[in-house]
C-alpha atoms as a PDB file:
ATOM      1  CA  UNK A   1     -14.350 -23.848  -2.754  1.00  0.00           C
ATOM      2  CA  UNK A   2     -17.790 -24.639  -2.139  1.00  0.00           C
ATOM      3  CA  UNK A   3     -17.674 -22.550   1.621  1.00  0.00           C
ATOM      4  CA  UNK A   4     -16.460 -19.843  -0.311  1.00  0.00           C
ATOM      5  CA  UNK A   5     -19.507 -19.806  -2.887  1.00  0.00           C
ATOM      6  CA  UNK A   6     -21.804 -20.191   0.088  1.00  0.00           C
ATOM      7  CA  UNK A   7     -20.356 -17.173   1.778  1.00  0.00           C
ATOM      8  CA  UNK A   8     -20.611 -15.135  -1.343  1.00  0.00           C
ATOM      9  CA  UNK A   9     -24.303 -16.241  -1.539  1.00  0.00           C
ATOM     10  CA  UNK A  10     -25.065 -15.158   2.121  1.00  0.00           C
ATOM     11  CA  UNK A  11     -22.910 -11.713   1.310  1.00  0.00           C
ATOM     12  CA  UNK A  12     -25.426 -11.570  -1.905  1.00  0.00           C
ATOM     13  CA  UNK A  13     -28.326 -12.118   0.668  1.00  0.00           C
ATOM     14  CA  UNK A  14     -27.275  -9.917   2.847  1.00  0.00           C
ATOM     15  CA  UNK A  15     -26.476  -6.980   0.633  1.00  0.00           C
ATOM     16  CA  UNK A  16     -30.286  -7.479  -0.665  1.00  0.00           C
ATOM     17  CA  UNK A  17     -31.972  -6.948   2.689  1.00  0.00           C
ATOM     18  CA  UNK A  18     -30.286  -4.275   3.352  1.00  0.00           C
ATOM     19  CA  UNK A  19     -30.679  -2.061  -0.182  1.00  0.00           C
ATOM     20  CA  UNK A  20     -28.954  -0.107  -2.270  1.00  0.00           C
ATOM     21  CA  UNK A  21     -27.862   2.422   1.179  1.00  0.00           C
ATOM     22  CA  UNK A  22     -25.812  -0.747   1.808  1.00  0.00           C
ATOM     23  CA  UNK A  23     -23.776  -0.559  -1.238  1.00  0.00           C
ATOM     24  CA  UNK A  24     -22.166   3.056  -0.387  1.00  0.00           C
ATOM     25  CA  UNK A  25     -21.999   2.273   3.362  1.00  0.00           C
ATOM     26  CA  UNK A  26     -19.979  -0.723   2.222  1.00  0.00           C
ATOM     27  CA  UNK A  27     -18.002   1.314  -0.302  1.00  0.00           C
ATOM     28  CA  UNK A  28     -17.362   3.849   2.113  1.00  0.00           C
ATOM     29  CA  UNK A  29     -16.540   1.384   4.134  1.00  0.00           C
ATOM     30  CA  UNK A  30     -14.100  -0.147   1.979  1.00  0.00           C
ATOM     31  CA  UNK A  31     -12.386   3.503   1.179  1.00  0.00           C
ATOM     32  CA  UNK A  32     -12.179   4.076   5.119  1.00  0.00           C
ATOM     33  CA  UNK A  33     -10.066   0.923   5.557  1.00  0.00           C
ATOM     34  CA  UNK A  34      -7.852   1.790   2.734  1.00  0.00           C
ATOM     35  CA  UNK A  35      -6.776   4.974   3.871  1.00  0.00           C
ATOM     36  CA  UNK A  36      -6.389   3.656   7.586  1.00  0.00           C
ATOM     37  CA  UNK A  37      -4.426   0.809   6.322  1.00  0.00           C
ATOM     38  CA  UNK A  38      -2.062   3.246   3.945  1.00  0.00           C
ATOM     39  CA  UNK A  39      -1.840   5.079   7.467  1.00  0.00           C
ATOM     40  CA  UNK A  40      -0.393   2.226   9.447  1.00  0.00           C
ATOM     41  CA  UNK A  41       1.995   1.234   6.627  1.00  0.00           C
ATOM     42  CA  UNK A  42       3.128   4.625   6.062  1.00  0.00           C
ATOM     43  CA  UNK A  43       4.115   4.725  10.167  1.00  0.00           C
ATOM     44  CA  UNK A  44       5.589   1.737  10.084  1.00  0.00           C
ATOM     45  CA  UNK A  45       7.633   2.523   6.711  1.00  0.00           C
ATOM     46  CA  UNK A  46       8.048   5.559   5.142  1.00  0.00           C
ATOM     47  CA  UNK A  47       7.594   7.403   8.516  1.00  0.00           C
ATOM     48  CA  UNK A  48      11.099   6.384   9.428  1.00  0.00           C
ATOM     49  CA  UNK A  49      12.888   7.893   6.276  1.00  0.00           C
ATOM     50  CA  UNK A  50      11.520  11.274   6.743  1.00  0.00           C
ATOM     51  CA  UNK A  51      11.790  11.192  10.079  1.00  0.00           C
ATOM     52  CA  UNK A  52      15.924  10.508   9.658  1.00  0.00           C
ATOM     53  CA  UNK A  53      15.869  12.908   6.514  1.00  0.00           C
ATOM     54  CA  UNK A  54      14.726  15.868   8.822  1.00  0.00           C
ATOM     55  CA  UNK A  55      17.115  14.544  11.694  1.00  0.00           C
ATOM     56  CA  UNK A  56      19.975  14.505   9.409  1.00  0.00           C
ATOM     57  CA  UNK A  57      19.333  17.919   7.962  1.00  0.00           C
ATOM     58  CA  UNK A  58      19.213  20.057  11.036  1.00  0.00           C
ATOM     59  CA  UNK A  59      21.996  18.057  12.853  1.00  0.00           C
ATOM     60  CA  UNK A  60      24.062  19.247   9.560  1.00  0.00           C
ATOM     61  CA  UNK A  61      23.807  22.679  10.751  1.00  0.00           C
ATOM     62  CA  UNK A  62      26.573  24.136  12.581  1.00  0.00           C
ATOM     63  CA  UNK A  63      24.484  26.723  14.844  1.00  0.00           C
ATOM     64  CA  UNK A  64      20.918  25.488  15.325  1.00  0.00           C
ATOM     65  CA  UNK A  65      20.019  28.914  18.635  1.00  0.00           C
ATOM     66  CA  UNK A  66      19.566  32.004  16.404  1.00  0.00           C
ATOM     67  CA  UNK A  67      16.037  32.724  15.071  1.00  0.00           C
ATOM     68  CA  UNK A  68      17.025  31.396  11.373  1.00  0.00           C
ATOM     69  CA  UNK A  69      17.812  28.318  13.090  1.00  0.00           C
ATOM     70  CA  UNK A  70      14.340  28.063  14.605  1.00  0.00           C
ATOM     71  CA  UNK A  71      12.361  28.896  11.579  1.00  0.00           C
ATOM     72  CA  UNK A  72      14.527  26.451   9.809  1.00  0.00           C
ATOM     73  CA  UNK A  73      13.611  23.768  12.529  1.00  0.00           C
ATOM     74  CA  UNK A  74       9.572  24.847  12.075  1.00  0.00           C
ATOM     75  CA  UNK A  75       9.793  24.173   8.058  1.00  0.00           C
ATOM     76  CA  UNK A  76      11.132  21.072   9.024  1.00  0.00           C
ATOM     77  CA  UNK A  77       8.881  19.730  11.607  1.00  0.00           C
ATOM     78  CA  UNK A  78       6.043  21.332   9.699  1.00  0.00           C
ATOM     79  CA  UNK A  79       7.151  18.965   6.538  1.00  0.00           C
ATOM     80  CA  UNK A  80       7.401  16.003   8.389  1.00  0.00           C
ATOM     81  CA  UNK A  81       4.215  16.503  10.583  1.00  0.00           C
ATOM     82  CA  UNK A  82       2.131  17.362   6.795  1.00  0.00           C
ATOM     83  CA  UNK A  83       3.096  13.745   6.012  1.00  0.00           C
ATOM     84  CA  UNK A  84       2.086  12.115   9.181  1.00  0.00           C
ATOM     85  CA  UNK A  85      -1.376  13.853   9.535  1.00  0.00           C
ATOM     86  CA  UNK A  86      -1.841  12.942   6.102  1.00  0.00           C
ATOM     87  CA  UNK A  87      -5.548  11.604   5.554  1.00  0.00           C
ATOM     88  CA  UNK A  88      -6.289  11.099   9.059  1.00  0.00           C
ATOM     89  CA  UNK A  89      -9.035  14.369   8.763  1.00  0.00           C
ATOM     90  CA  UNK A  90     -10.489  12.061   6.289  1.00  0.00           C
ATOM     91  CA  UNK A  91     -10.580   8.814   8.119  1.00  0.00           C
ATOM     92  CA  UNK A  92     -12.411  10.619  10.403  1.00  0.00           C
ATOM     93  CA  UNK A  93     -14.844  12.076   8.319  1.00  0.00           C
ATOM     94  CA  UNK A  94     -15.517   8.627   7.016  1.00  0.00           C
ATOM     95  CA  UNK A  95     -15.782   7.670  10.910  1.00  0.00           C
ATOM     96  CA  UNK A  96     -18.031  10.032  10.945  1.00  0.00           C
ATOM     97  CA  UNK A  97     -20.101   9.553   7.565  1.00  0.00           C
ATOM     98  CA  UNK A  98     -21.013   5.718   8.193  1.00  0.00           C
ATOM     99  CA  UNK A  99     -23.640   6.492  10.846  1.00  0.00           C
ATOM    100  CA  UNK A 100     -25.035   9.189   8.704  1.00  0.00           C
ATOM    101  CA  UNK A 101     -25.557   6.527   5.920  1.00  0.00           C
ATOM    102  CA  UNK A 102     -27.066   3.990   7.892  1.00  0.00           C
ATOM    103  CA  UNK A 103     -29.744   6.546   9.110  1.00  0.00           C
ATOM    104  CA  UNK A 104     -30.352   7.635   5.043  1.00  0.00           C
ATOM    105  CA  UNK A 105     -30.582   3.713   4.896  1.00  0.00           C
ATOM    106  CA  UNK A 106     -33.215   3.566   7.293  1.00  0.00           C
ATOM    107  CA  UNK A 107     -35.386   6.625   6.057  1.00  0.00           C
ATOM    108  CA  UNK A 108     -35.079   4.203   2.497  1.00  0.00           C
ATOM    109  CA  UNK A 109     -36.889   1.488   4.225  1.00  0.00           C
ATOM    110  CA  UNK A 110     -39.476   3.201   6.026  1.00  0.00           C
ATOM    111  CA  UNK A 111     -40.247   4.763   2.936  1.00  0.00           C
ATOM    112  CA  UNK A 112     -40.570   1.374   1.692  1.00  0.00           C
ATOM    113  CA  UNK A 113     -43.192   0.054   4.394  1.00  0.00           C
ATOM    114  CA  UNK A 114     -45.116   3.197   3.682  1.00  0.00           C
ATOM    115  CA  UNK A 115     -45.446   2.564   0.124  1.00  0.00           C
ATOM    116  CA  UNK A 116     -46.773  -1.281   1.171  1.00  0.00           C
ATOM    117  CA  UNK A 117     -48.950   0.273   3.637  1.00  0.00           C
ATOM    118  CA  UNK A 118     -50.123   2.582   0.662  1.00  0.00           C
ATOM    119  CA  UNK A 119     -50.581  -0.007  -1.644  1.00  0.00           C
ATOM    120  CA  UNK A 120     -52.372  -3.105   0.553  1.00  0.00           C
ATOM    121  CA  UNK A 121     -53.868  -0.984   3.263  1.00  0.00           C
ATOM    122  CA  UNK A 122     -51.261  -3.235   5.530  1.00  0.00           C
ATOM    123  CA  UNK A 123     -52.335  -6.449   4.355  1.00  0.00           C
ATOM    124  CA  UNK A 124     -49.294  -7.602   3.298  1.00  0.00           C
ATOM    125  CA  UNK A 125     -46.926  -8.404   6.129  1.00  0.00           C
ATOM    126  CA  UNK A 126     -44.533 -10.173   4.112  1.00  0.00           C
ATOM    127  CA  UNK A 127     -43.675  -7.112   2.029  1.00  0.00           C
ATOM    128  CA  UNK A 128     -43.766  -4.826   5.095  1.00  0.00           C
ATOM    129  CA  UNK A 129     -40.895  -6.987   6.767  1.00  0.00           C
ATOM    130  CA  UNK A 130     -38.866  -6.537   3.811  1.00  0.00           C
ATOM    131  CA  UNK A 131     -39.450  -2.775   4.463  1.00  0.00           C
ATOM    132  CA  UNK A 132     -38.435  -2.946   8.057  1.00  0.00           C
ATOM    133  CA  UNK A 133     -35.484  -5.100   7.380  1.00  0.00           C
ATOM    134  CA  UNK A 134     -34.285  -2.665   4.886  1.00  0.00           C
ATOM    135  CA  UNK A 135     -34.461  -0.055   7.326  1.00  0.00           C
ATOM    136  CA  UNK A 136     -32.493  -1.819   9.962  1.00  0.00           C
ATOM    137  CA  UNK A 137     -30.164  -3.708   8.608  1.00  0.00           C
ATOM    138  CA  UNK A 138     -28.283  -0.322   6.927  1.00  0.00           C
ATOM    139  CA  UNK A 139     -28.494   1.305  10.431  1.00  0.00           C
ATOM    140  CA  UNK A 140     -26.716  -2.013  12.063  1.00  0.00           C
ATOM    141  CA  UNK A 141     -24.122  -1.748   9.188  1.00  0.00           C
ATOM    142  CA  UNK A 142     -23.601   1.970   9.293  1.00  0.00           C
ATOM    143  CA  UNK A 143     -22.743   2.023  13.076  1.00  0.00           C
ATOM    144  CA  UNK A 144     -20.623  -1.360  13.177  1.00  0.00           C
ATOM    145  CA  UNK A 145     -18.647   0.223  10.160  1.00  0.00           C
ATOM    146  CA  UNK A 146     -18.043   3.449  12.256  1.00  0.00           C
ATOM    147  CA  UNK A 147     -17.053   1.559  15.440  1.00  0.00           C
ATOM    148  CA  UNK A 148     -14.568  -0.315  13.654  1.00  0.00           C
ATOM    149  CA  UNK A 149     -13.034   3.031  12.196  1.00  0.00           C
ATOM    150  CA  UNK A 150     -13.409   5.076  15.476  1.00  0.00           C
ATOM    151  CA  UNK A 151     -11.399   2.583  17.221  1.00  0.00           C
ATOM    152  CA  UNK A 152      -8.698   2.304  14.352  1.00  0.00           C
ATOM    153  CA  UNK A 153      -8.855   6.463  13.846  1.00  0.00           C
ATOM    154  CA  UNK A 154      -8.267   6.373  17.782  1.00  0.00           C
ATOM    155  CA  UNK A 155      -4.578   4.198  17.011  1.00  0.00           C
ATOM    156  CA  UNK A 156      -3.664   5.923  14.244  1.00  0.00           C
ATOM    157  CA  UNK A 157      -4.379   9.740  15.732  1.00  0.00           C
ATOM    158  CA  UNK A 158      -2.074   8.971  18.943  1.00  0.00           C
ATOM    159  CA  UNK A 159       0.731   7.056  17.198  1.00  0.00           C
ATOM    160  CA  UNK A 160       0.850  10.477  14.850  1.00  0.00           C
ATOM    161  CA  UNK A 161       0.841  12.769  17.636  1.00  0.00           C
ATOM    162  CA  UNK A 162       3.774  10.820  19.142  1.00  0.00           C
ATOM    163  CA  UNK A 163       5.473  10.760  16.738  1.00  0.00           C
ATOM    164  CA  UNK A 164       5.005  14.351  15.904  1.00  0.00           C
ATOM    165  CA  UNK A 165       6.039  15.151  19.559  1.00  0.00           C
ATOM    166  CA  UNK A 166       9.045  12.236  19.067  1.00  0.00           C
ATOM    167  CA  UNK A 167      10.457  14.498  15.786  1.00  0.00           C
ATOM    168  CA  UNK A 168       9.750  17.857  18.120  1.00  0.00           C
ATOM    169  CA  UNK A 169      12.177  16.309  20.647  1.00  0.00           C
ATOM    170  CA  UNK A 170      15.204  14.602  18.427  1.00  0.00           C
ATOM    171  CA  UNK A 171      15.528  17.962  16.633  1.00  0.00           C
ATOM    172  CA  UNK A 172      17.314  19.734  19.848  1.00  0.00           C
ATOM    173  CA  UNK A 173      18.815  23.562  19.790  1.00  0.00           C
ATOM    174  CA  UNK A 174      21.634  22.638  22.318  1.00  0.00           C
ATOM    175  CA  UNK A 175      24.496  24.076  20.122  1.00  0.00           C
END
């Protein structure tokens, strides 16, 4: 109990060298692993029933080679594919957000050393570290957040386009 209170402390630390920019990095942060992780449970759940749903449709179909047939075979790869692209466009924009908030993070603390400089003429190194820190630190965050989600956005975009070509291929026109 006591390691987790001293981890909480040095999160609490942390959080306040960094500044407020590190809040909605870490909130964005947060909302970027939820949606890859409802990804990744969806393939590995969900994905199958729909999947076997749109198999068992079309394979109920007595002639699957006139044009009907095809548009009826679009709607339902269209359907299936809506569901497995599903909030990967905004996994990446939170991919590509994090970076973006680490640089408004840093702009925060250089405004901060300015306002030192302003107000001691630079005599106050102390207070001018805090400024620099708080410029760096939301830069370090903001890019190790996005490296984490580019690599994870990377997984989840080729498992759906497999298994958008995978549903493409089951649903055959051979009779």
């Amino acid at each position: 109990m006591h390691a987790l209170v001293d981890a909480w402390a040095a999160v609490e630390a942390f959080m306040a060298t960094g500044g407020p920019v590190l809040f909605l990095i870490a909130g964005l942060t947060f909302f970027m692993w939820t949606l890859i992780f409802e990804r990744v449970f969806y393939f590995n759940g969900a994905l199958k029933t729909d999947v076997q749903n749109a198999l068992d449709t079309w394979e109920e179909r007595d002639e699957r080679k006139s044009w009907n047939a095809r548009q009826i075979r679009y709607a339902l790869i269209s359907r299936v594919k809506e569901k497995i692209d599903s909030n990967i466009d905004m996994i990446q924009a939170c991919v590509s957000l994090c970076p973006l908030f680490g640089l408004l993070g840093t702009v925060w603390g250089m405004i901060n050393v300015f306002e030192v400089l302003a107000m001691t003429g630079g005599g106050d190194a102390k207070q001018m570290a805090s400024g620099v820190s708080m410029a760096t630190i939301p830069t370090m965050a903001g890019m190790v957040a996005a490296l984490s989600g580019v690599f994870a956005n990377t997984y989840i975009t080729r498992k759906a386009e497999r298994e958008n070509q995978l549903l493409e291929d089951h649903l055959t026109m051979d009779h």
